[in-house]
N, C-alpha and C. Protein backbone atom coordinates (compact mmCIF):
# COMPACT_ATOMS: atom_id res chain seq x y z
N UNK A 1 254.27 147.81 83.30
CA UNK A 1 254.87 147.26 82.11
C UNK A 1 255.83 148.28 81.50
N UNK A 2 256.65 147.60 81.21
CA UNK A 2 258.02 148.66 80.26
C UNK A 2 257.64 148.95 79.01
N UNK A 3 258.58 149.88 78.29
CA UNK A 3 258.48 150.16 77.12
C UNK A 3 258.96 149.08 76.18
N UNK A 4 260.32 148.77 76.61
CA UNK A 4 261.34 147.56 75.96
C UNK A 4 260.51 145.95 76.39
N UNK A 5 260.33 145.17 75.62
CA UNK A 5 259.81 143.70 75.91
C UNK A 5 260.49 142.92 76.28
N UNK A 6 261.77 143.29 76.55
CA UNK A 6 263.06 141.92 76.71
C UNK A 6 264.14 142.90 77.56
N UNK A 7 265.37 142.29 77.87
CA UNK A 7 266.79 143.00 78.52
C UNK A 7 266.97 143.36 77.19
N UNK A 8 267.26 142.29 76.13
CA UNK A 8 268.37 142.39 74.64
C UNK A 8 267.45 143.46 73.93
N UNK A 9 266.23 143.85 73.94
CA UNK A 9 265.42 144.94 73.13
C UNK A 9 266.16 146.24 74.13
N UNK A 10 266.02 146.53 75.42
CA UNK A 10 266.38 147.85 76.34
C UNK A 10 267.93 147.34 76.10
N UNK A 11 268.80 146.37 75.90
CA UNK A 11 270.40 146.46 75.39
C UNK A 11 270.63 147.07 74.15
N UNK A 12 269.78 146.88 73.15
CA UNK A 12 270.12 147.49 71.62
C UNK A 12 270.13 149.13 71.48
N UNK A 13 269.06 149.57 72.57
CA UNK A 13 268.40 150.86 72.70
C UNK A 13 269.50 151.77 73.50
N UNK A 14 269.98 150.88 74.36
CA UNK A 14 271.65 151.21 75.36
C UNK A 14 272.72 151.27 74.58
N UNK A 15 272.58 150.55 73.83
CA UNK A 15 274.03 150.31 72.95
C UNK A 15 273.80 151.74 71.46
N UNK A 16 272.75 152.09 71.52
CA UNK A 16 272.99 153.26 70.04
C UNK A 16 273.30 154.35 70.87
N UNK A 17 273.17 154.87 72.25
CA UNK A 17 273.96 155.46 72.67
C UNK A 17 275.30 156.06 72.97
N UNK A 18 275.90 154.63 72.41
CA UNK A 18 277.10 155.03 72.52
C UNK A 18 278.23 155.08 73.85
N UNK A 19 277.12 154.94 74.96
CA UNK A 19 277.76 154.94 76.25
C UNK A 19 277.86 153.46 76.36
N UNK A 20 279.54 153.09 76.55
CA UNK A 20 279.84 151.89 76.93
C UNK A 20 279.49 151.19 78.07
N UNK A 21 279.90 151.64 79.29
CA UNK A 21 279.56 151.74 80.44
C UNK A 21 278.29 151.94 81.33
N UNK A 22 277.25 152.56 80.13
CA UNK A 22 275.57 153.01 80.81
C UNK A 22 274.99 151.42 81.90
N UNK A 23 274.62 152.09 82.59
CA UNK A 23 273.55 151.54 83.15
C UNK A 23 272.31 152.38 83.87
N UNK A 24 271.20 151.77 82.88
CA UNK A 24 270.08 152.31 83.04
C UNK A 24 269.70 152.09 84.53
N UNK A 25 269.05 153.16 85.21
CA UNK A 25 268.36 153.81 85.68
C UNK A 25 266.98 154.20 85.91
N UNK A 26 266.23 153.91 86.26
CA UNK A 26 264.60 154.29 86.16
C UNK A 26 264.32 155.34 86.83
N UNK A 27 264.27 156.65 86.16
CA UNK A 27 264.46 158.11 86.87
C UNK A 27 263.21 158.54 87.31
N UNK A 28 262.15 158.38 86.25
CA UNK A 28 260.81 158.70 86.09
C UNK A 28 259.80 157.41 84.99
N UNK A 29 258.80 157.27 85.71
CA UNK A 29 257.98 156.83 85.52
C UNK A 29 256.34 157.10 85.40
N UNK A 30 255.78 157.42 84.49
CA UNK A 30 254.58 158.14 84.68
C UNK A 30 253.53 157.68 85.36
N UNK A 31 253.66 156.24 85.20
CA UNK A 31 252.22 155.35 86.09
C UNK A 31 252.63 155.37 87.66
N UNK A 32 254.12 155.88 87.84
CA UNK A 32 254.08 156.06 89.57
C UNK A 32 254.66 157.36 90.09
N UNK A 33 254.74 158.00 88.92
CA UNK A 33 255.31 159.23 89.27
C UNK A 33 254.22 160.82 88.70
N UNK A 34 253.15 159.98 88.17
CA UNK A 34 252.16 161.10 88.00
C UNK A 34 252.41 161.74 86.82
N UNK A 35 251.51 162.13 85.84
CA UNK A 35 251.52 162.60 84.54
C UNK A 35 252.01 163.91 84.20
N UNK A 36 251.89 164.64 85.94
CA UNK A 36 251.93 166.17 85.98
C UNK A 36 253.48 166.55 85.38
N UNK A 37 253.26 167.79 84.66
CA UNK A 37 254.78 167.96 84.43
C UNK A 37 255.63 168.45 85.74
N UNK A 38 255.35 168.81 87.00
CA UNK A 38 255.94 169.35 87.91
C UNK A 38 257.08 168.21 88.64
N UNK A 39 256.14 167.14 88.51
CA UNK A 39 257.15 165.94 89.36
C UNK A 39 257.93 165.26 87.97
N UNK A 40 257.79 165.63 86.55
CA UNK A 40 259.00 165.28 86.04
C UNK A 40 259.96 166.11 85.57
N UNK A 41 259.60 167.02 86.08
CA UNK A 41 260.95 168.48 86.11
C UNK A 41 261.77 168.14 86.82
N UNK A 42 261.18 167.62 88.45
CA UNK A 42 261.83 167.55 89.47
C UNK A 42 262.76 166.02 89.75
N UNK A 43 262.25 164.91 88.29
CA UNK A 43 262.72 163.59 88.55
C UNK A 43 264.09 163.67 87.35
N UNK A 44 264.09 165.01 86.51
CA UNK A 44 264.97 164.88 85.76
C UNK A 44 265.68 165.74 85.82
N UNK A 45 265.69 167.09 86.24
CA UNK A 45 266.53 168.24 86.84
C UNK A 45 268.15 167.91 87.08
N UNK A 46 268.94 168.08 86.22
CA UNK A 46 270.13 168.44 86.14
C UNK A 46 270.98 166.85 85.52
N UNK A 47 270.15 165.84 85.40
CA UNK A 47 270.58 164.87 84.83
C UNK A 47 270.75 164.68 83.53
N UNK A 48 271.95 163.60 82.61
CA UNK A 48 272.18 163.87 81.80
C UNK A 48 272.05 162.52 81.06
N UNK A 49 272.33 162.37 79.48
CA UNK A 49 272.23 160.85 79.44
C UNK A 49 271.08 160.41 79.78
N UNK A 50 270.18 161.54 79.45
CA UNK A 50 268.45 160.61 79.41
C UNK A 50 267.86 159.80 78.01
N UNK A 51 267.28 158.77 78.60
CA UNK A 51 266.84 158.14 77.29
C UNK A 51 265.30 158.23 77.83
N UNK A 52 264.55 158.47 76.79
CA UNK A 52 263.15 158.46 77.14
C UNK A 52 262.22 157.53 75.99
N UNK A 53 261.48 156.52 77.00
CA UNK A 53 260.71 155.27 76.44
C UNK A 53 259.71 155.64 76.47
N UNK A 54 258.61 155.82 75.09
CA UNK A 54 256.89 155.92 75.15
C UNK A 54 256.46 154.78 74.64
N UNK A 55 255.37 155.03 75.19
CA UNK A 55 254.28 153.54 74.55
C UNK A 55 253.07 154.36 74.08
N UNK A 56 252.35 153.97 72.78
CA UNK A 56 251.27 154.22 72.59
C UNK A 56 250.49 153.45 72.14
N UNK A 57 249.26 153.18 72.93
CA UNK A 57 248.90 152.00 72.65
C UNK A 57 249.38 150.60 72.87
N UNK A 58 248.75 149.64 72.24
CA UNK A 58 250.03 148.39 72.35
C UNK A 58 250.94 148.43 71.10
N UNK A 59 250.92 148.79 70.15
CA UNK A 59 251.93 148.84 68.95
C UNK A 59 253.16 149.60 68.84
N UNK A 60 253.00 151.03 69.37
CA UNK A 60 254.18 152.04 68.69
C UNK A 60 254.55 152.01 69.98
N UNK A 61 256.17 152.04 69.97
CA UNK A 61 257.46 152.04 71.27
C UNK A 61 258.34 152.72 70.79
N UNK A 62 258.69 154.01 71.22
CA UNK A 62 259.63 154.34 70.40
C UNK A 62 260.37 155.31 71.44
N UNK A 63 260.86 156.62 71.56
CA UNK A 63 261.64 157.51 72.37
C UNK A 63 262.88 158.03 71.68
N UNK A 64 263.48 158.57 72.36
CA UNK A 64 264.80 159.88 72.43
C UNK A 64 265.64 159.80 73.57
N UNK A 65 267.06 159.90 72.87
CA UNK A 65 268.21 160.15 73.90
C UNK A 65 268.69 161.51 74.07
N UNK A 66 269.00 162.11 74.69
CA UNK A 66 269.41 163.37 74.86
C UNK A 66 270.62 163.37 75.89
N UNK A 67 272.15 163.21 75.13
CA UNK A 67 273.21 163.17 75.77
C UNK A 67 273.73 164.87 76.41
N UNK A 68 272.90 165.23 77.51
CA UNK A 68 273.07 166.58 77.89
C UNK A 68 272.47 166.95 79.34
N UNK A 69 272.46 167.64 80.01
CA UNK A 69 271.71 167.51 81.11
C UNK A 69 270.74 168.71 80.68
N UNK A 70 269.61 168.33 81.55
CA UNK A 70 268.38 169.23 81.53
C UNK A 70 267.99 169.93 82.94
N UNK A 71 267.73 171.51 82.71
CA UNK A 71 267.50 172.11 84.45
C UNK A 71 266.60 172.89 83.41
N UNK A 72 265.10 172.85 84.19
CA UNK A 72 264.18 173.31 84.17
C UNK A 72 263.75 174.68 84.29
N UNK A 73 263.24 175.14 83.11
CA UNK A 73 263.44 177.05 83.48
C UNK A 73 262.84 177.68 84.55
N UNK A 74 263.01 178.68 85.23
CA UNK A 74 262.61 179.05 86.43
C UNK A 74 261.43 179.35 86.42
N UNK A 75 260.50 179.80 85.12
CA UNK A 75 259.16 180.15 85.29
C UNK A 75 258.73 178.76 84.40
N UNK A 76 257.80 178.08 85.09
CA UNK A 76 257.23 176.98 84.06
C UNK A 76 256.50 176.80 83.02
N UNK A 77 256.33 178.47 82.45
CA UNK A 77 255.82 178.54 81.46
C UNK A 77 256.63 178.81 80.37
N UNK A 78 257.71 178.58 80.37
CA UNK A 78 258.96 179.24 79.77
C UNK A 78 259.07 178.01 79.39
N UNK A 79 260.28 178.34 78.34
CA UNK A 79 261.33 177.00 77.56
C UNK A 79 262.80 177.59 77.77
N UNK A 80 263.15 176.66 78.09
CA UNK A 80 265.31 176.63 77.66
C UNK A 80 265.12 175.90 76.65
N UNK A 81 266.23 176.43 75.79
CA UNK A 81 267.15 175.54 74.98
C UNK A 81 268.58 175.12 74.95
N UNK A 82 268.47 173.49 74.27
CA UNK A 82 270.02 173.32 75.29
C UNK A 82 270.71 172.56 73.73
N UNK A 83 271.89 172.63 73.90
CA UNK A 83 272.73 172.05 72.84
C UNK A 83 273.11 171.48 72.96
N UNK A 84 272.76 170.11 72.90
CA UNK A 84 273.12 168.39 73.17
C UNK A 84 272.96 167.77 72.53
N UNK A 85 273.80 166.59 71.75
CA UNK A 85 273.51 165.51 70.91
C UNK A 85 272.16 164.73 71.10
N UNK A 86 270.89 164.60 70.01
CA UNK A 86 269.82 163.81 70.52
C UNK A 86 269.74 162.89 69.50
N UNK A 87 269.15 161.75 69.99
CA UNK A 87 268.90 160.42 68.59
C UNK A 87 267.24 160.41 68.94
N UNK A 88 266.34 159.57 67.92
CA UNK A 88 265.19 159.19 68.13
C UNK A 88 265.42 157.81 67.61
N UNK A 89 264.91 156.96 68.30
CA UNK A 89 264.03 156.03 68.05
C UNK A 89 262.79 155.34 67.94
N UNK A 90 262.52 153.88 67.64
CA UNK A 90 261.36 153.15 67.44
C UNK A 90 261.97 152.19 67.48
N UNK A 91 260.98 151.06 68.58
CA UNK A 91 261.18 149.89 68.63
C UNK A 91 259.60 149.13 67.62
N UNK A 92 258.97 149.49 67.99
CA UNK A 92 257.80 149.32 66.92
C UNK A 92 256.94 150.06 66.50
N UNK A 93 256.25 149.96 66.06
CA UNK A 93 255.06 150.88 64.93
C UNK A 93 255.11 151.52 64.06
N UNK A 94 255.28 152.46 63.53
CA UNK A 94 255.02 153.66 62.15
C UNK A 94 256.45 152.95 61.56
N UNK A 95 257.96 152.80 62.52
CA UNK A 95 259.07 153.17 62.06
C UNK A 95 259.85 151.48 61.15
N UNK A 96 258.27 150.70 61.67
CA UNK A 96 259.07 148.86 61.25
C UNK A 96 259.62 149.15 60.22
């Protein structure tokens, strides 16, 4: 199951982006791509124009765009920081 309930709910979420042209992509997925952070280093590594969809529960849907690419620091206990335009959203819960 998706985060978005409809196309026109994942279109509204496309469209505050700002990218005219986007078409989504399904880069990573946690129910088939494993919870571990190692395989989503490796599903998002150098890509840019990520939008990221959570679910919690059945109520709260919400996520973050991050118009920037992301490469994973060389020791995985480490952090980069990167300077890229980010938005947050909510499609439901806390933010109705």
């Amino acid at each position: 199951e998706y985060v978005a309930k409809s196309a026109e709910e994942w279109g509204r979420v496309v469209a505050m982006t700002g990218k005219n042209a986007a078409t989504p992509t399904l880069v990573y997925k946690s129910s088939r791509d494993t919870f571990a952070y190692g395989p989503f280093l490796q599903k998002v590594n150098g890509k840019s124009g990520l939008l990221f969809a959570l679910r919690d529960g059945d109520t709260h849907r919400f996520g973050a765009f991050i118009d920037g690419p992301l490469t994973p620091p060389a020791d995985p206990t480490e952090t980069n920081c990167y300077k890229a335009p980010v938005f947050f959203f909510s499609l439901s819960g806390a933010y109705d």
